[in-house]
N, C-alpha and C. Protein backbone atom coordinates (compact mmCIF):
# COMPACT_ATOMS: atom_id res chain seq x y z
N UNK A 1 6.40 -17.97 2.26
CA UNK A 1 6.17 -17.15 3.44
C UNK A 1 7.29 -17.36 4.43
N UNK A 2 7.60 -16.45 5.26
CA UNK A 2 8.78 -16.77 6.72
C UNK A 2 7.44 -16.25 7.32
N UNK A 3 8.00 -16.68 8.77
CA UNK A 3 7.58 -16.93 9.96
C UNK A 3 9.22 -16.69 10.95
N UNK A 4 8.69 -15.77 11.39
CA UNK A 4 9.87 -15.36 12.69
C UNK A 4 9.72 -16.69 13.88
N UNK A 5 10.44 -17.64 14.29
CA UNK A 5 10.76 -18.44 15.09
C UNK A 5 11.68 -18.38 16.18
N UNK A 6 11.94 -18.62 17.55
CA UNK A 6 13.46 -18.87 17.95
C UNK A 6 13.10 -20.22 18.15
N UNK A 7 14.21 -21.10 17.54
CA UNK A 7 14.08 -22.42 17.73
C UNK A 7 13.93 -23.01 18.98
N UNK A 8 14.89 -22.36 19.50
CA UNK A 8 14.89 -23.06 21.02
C UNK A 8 13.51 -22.99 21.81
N UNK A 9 13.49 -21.52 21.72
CA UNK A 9 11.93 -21.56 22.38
C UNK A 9 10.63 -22.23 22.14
N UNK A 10 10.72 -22.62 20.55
CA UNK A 10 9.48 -22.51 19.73
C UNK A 10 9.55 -24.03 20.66
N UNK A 11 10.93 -24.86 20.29
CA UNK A 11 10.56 -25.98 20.64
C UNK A 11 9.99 -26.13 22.24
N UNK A 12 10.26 -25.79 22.97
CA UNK A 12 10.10 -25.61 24.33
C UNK A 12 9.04 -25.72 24.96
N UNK A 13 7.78 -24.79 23.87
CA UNK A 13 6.79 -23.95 23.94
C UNK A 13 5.98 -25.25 23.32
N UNK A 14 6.49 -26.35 22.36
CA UNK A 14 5.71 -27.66 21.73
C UNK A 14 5.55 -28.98 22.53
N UNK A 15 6.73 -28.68 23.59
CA UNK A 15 6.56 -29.65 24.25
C UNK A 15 6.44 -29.52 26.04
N UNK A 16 5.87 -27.94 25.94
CA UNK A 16 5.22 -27.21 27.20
C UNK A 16 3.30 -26.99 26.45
N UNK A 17 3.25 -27.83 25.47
CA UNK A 17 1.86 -27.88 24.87
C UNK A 17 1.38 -26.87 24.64
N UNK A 18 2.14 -24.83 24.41
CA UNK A 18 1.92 -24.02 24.51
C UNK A 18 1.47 -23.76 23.13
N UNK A 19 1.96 -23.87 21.95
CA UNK A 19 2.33 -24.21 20.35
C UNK A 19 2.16 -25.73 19.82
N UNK A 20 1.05 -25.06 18.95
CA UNK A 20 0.96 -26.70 18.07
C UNK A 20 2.47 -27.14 17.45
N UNK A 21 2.51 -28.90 17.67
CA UNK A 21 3.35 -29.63 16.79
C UNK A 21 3.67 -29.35 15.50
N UNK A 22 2.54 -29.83 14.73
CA UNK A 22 1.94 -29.60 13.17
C UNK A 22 2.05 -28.42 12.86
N UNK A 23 2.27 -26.94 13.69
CA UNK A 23 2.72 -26.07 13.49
C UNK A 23 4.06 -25.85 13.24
N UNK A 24 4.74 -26.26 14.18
CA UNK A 24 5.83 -25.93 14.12
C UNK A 24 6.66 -26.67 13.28
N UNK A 25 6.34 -28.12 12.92
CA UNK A 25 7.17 -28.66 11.61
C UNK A 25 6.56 -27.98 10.30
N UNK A 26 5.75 -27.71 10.11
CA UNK A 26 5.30 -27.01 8.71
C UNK A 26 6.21 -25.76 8.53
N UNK A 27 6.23 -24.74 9.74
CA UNK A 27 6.43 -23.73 9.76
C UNK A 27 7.93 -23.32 10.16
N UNK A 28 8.57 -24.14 10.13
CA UNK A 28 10.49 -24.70 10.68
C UNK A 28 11.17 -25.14 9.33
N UNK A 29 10.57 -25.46 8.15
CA UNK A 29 11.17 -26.00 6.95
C UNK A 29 12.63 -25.60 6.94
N UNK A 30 13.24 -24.46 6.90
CA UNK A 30 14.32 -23.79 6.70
C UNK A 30 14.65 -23.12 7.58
N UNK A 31 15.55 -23.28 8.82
CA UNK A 31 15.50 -21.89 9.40
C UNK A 31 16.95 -21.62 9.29
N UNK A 32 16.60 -20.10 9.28
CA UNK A 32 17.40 -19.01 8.69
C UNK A 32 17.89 -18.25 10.42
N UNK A 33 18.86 -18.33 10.71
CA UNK A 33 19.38 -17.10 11.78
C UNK A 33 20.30 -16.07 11.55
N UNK A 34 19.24 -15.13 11.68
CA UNK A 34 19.41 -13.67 11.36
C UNK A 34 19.94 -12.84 12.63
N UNK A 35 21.57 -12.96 12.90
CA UNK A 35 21.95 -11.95 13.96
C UNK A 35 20.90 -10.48 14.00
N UNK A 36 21.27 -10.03 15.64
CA UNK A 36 20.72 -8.53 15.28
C UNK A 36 21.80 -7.73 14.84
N UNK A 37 21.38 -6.44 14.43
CA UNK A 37 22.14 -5.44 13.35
C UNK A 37 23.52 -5.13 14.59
N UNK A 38 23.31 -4.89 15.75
CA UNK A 38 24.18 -4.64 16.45
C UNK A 38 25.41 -5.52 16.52
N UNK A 39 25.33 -6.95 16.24
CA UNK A 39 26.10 -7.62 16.10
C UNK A 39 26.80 -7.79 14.72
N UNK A 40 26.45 -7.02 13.77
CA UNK A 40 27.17 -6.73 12.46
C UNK A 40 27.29 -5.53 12.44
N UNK A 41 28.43 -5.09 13.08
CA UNK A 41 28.73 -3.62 13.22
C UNK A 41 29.25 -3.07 11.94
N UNK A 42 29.91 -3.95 11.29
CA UNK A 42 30.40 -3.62 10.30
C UNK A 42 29.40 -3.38 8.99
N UNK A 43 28.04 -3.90 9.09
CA UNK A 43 27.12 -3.70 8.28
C UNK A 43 26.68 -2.47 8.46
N UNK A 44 26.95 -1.82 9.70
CA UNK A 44 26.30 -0.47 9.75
C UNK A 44 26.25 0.72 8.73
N UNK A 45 27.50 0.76 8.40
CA UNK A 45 27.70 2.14 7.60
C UNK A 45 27.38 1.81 6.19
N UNK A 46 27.39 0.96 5.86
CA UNK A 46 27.07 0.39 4.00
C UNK A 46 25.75 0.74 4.15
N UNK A 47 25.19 0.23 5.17
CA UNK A 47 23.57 0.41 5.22
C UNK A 47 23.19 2.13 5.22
N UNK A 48 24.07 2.50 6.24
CA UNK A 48 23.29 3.94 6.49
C UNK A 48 24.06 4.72 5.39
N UNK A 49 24.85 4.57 4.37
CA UNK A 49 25.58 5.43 3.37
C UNK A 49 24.02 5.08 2.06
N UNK A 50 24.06 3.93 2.17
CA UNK A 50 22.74 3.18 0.76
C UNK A 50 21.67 4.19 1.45
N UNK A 51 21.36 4.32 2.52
CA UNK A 51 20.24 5.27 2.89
C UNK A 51 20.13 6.54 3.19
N UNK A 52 21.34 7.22 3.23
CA UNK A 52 21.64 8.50 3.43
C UNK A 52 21.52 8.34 1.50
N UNK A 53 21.93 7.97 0.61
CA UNK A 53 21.99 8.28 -0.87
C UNK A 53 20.48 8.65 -1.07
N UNK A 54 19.89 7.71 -0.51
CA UNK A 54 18.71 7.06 -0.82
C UNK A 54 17.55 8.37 -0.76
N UNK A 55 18.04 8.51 0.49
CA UNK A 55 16.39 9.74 1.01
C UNK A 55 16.95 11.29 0.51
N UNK A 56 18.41 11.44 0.54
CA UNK A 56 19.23 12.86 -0.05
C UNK A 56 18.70 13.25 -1.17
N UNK A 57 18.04 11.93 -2.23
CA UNK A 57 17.65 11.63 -3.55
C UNK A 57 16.40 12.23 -3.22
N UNK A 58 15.47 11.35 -2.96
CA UNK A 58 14.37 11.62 -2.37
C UNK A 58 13.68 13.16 -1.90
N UNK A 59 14.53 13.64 -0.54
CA UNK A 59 14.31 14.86 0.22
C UNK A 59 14.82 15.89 -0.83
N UNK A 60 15.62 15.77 -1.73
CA UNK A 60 16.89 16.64 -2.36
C UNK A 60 17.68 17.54 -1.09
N UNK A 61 18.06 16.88 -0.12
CA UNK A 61 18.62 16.92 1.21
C UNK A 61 20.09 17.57 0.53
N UNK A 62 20.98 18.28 1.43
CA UNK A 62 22.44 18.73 1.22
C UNK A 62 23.01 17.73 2.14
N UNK A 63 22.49 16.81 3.08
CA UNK A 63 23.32 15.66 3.19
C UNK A 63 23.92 15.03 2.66
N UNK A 64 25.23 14.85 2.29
CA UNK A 64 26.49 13.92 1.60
C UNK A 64 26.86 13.34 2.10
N UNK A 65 27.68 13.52 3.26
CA UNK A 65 28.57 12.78 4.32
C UNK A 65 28.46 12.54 5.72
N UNK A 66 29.02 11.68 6.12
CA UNK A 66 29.08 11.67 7.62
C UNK A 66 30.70 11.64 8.16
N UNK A 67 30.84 12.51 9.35
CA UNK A 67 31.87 13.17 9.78
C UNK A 67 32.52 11.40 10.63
N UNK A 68 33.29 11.50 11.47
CA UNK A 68 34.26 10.50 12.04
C UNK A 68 33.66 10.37 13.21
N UNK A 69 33.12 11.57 13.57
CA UNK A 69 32.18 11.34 15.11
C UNK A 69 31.20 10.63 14.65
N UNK A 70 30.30 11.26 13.73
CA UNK A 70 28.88 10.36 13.52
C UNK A 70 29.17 8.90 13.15
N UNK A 71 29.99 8.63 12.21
CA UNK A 71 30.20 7.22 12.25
C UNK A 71 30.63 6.58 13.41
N UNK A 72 31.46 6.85 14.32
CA UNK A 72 31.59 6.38 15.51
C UNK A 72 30.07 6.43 16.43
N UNK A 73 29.18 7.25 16.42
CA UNK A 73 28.29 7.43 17.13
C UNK A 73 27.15 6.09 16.82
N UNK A 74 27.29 6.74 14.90
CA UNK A 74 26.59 5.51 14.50
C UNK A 74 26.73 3.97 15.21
N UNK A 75 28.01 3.17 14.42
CA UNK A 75 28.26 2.37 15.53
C UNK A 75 28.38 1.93 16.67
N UNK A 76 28.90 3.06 17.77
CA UNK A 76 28.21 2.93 19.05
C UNK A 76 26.74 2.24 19.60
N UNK A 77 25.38 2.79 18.78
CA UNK A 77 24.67 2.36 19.04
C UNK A 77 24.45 1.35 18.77
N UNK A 78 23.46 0.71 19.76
CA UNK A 78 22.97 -0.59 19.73
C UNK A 78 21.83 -1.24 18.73
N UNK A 79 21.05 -0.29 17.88
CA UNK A 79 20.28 -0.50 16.97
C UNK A 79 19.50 -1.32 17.72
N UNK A 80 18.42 -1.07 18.77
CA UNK A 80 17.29 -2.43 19.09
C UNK A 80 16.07 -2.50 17.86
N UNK A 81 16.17 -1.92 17.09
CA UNK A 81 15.41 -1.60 15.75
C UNK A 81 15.58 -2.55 14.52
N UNK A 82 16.65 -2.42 14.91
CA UNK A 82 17.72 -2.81 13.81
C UNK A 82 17.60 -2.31 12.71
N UNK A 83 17.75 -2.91 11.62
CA UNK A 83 17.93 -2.22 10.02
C UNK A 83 16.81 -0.87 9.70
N UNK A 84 15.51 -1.26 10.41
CA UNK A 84 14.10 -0.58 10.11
C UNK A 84 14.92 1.07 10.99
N UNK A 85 15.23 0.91 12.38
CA UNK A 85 15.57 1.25 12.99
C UNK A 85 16.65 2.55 12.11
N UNK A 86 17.91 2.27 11.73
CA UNK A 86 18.52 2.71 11.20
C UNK A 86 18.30 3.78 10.02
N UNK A 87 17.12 2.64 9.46
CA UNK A 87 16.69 3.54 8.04
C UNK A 87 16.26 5.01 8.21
N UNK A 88 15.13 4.82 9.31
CA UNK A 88 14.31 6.11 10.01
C UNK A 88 15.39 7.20 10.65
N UNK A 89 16.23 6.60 10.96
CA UNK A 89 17.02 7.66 11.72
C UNK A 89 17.89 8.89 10.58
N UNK A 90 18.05 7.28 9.74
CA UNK A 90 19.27 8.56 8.47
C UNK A 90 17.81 9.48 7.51
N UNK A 91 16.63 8.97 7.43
CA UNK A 91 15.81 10.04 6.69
C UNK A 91 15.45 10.34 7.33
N UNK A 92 15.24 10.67 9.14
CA UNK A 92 15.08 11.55 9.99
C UNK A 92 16.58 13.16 9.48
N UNK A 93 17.32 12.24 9.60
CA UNK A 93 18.52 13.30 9.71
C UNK A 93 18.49 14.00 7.93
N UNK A 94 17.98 13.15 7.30
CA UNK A 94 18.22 13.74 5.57
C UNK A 94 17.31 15.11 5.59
N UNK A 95 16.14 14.92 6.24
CA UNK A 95 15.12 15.81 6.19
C UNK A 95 15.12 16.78 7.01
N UNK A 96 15.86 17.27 8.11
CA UNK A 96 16.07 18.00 8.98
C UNK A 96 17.84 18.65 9.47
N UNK A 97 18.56 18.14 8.67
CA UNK A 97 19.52 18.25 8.81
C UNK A 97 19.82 19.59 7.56
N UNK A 98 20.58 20.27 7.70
CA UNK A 98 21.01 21.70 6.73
C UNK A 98 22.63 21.72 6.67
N UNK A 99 23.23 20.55 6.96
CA UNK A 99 24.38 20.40 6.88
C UNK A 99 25.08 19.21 5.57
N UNK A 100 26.03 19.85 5.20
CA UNK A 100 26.63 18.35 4.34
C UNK A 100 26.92 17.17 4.88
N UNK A 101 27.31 17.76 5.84
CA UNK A 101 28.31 16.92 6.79
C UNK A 101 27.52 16.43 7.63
N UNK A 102 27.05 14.93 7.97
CA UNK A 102 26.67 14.53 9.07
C UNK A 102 27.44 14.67 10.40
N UNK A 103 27.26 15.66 11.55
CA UNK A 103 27.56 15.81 12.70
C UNK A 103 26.76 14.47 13.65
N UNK A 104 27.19 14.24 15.29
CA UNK A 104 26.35 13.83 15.77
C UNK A 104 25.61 14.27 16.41
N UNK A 105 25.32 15.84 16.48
CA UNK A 105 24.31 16.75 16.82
C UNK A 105 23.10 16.12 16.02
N UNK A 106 23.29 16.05 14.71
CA UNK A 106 22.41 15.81 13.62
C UNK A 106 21.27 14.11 13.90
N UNK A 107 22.16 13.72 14.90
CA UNK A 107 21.51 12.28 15.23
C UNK A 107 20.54 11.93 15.77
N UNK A 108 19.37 12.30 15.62
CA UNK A 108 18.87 11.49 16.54
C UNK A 108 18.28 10.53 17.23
N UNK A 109 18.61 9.51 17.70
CA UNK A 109 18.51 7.83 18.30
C UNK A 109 16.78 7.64 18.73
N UNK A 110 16.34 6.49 18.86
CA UNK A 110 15.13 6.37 19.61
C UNK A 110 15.88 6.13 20.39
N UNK A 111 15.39 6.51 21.90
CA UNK A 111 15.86 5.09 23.27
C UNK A 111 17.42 5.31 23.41
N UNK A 112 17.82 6.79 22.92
CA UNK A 112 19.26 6.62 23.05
C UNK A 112 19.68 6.45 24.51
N UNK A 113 21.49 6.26 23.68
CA UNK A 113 22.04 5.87 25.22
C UNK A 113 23.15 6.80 25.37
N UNK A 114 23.32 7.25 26.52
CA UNK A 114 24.28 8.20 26.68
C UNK A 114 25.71 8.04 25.94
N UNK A 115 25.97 6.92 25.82
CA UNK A 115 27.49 7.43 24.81
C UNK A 115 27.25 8.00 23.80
N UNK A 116 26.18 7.81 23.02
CA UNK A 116 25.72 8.25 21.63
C UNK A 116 25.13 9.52 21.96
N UNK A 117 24.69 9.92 22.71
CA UNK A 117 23.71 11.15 23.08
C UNK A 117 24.33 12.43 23.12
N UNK A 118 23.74 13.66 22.57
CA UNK A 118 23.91 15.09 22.28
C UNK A 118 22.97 15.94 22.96
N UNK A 119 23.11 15.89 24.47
CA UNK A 119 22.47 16.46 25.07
C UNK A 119 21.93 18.00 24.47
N UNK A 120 20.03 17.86 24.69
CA UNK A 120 19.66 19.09 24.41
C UNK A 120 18.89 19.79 25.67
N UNK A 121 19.39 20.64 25.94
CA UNK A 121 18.78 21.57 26.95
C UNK A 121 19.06 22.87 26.82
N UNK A 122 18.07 23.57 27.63
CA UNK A 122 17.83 24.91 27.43
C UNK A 122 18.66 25.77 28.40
N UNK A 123 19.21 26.62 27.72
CA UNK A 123 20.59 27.63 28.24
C UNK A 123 19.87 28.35 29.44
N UNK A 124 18.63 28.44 29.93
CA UNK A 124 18.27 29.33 31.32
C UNK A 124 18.39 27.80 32.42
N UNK A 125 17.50 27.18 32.12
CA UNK A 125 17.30 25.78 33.07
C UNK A 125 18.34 24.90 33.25
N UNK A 126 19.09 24.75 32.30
CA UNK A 126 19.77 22.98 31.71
C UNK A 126 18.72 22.33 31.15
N UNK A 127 17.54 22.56 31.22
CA UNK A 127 16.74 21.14 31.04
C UNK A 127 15.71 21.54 29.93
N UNK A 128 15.08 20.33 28.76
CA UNK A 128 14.66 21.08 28.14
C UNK A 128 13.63 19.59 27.94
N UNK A 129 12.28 20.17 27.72
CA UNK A 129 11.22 18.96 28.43
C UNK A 129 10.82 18.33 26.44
N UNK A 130 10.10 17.39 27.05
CA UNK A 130 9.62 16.67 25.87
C UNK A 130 9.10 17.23 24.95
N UNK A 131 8.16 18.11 25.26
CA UNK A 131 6.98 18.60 24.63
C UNK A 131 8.28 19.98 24.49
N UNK A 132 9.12 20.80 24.49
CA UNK A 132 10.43 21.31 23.73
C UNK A 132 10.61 20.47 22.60
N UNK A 133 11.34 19.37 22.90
CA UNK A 133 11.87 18.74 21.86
C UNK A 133 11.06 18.58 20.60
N UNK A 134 9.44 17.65 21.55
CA UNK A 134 8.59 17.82 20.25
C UNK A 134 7.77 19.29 19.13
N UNK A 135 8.02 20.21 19.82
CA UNK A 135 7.16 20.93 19.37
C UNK A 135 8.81 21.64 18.41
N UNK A 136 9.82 21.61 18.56
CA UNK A 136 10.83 22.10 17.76
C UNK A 136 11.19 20.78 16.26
N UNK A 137 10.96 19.48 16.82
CA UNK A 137 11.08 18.67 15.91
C UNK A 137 9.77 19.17 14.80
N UNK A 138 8.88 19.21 15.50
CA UNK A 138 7.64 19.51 14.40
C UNK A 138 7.89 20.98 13.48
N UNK A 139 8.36 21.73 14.48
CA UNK A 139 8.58 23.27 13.37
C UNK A 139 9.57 23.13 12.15
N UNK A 140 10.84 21.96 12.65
CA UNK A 140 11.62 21.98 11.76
C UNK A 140 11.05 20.76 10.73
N UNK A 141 10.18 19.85 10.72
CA UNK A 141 9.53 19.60 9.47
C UNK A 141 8.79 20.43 8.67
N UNK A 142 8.05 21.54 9.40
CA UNK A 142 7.15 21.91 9.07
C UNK A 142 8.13 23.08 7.78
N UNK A 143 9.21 23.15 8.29
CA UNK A 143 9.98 24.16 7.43
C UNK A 143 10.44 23.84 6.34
N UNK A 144 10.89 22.56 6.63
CA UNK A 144 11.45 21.82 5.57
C UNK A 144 10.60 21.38 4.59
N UNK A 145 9.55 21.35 4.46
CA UNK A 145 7.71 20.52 3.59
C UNK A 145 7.34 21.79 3.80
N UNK A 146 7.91 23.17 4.10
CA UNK A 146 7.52 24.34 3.51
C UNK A 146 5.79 24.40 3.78
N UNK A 147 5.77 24.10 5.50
CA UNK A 147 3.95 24.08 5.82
C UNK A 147 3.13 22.66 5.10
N UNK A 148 3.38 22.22 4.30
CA UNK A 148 2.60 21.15 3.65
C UNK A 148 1.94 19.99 5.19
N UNK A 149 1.00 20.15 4.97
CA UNK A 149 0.73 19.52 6.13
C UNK A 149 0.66 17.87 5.99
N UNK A 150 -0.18 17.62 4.83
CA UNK A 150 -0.08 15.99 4.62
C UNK A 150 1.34 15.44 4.53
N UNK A 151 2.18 16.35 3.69
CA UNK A 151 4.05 15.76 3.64
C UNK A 151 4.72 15.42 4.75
N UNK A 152 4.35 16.65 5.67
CA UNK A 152 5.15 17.11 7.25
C UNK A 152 4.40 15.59 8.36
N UNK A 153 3.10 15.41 8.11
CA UNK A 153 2.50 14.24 8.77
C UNK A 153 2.81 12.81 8.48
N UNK A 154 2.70 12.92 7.16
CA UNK A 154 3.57 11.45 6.59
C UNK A 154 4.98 11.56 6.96
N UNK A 155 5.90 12.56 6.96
CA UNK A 155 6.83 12.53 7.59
C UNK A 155 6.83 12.04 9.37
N UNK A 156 6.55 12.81 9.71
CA UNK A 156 6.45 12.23 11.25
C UNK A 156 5.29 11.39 11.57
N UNK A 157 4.87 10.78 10.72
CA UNK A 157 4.18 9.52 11.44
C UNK A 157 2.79 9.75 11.91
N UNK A 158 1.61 10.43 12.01
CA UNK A 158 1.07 10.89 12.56
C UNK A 158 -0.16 11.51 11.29
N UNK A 159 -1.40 11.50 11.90
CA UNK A 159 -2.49 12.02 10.89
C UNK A 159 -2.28 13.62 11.04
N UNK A 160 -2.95 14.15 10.01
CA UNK A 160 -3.30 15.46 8.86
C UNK A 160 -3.96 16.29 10.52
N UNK A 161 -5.23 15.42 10.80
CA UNK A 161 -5.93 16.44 12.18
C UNK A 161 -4.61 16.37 13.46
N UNK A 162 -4.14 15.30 13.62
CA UNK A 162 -3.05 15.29 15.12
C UNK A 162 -2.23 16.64 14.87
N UNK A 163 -1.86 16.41 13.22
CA UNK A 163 -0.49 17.39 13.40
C UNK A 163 -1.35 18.84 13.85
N UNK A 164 -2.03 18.86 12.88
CA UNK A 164 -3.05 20.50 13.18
C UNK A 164 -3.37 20.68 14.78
N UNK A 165 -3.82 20.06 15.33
CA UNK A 165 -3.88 19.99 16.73
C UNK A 165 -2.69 20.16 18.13
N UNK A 166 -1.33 19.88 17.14
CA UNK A 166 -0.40 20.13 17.50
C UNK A 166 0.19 21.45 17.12
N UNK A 167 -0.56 21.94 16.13
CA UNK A 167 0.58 23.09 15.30
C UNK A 167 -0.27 24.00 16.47
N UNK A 168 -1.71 24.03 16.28
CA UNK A 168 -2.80 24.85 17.61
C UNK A 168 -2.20 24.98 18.97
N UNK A 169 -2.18 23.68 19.72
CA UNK A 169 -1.38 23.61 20.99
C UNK A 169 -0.27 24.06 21.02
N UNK A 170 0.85 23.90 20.46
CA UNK A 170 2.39 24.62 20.56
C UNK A 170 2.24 26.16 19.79
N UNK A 171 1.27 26.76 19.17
CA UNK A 171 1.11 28.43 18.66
C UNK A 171 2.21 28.16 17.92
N UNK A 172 2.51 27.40 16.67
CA UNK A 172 3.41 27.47 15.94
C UNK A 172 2.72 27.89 14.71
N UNK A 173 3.76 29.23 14.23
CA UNK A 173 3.11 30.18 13.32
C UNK A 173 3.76 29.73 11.39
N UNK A 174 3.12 29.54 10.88
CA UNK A 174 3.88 30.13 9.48
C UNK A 174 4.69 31.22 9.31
N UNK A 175 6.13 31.02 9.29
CA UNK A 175 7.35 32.50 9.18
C UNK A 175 7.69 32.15 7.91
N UNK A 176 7.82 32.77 7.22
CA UNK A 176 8.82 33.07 5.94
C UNK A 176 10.01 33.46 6.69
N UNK A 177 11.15 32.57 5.81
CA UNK A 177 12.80 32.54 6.18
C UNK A 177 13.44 33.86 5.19
């Protein structure tokens, strides 16, 4: 078994009587320090190329590549996710993306941060609200899983009734392309 630890703290926390002793030597046998992903920048792209293969396979996505921006964008970010983080983002982009070419339009970050960011807003306002974003993210699964509702839900995370409740609330129709 592992057990996520920070040493320093754990110890801190054993002799602030916060954490059992007998815990923490049982459970300290080996410790392993695992930088975060942001600090192996260079791990980035091996990772997100193994996972862009990965879900392209999967989705049968026309994703192949990523352009010089997206890899720069890629790296830019800070990954607070890290690896898990990463994974979701490139089969976010495998499944919604209609391009070969990874752009950094095609990106999109949790929690992004403006260097990485592709501002989306709406050409009357500038501004284009959450419930925009979400209700266009959902149409373009829904296109891609071709309506399938259990696929499109396992895709975005979310139960079979939420999504339906969502497809109701946003009047998003079944179109043939």
């Amino acid at each position: 078994m592992c057990y996520p630890l920070n040493p320093g703290k754990s110890r801190k926390e054993v002799e602030e009587g916060r954490f059992r002793e007998d815990l923490f030597y049982r459970i300290s046998v080996v410790p392993i320090d695992i930088k975060p992903l942001r600090e192996h920048k260079t791990d980035i792209m091996p990772i997100a190329r193994h996972y862009l293969d990965t879900f392209r396979k999967k989705y049968k996505s026309r994703v192949q590549f990523f352009s010089d921006e997206a890899v720069k964008s890629l790296i830019a970010y800070s990954w607070p996710g890290n690896v898990r983080e990463l994974k979701n983002t490139i089969e976010r982009l495998c499944v919604l993306s209609d391009n070969e070419t990874v752009m950094p339009a095609d990106i999109l970050y949790y929690g992004q941060h403006e260097a990485a960011k592709t501002p989306v807003v709406d050409a009357d306002s500038g501004k284009m609200t959450l419930v925009d974003v979400e209700r266009e993210h959902i149409e373009r699964a829904l296109r891609y899983f071709n309506f399938q509702i259990n696929k499109t839900a396992q895709f975005l995370g979310i139960d079979r009734k939420t999504l339906r409740t969502k497809i109701r609330n946003y009047g998003i129709d079944k179109v043939e392309e």
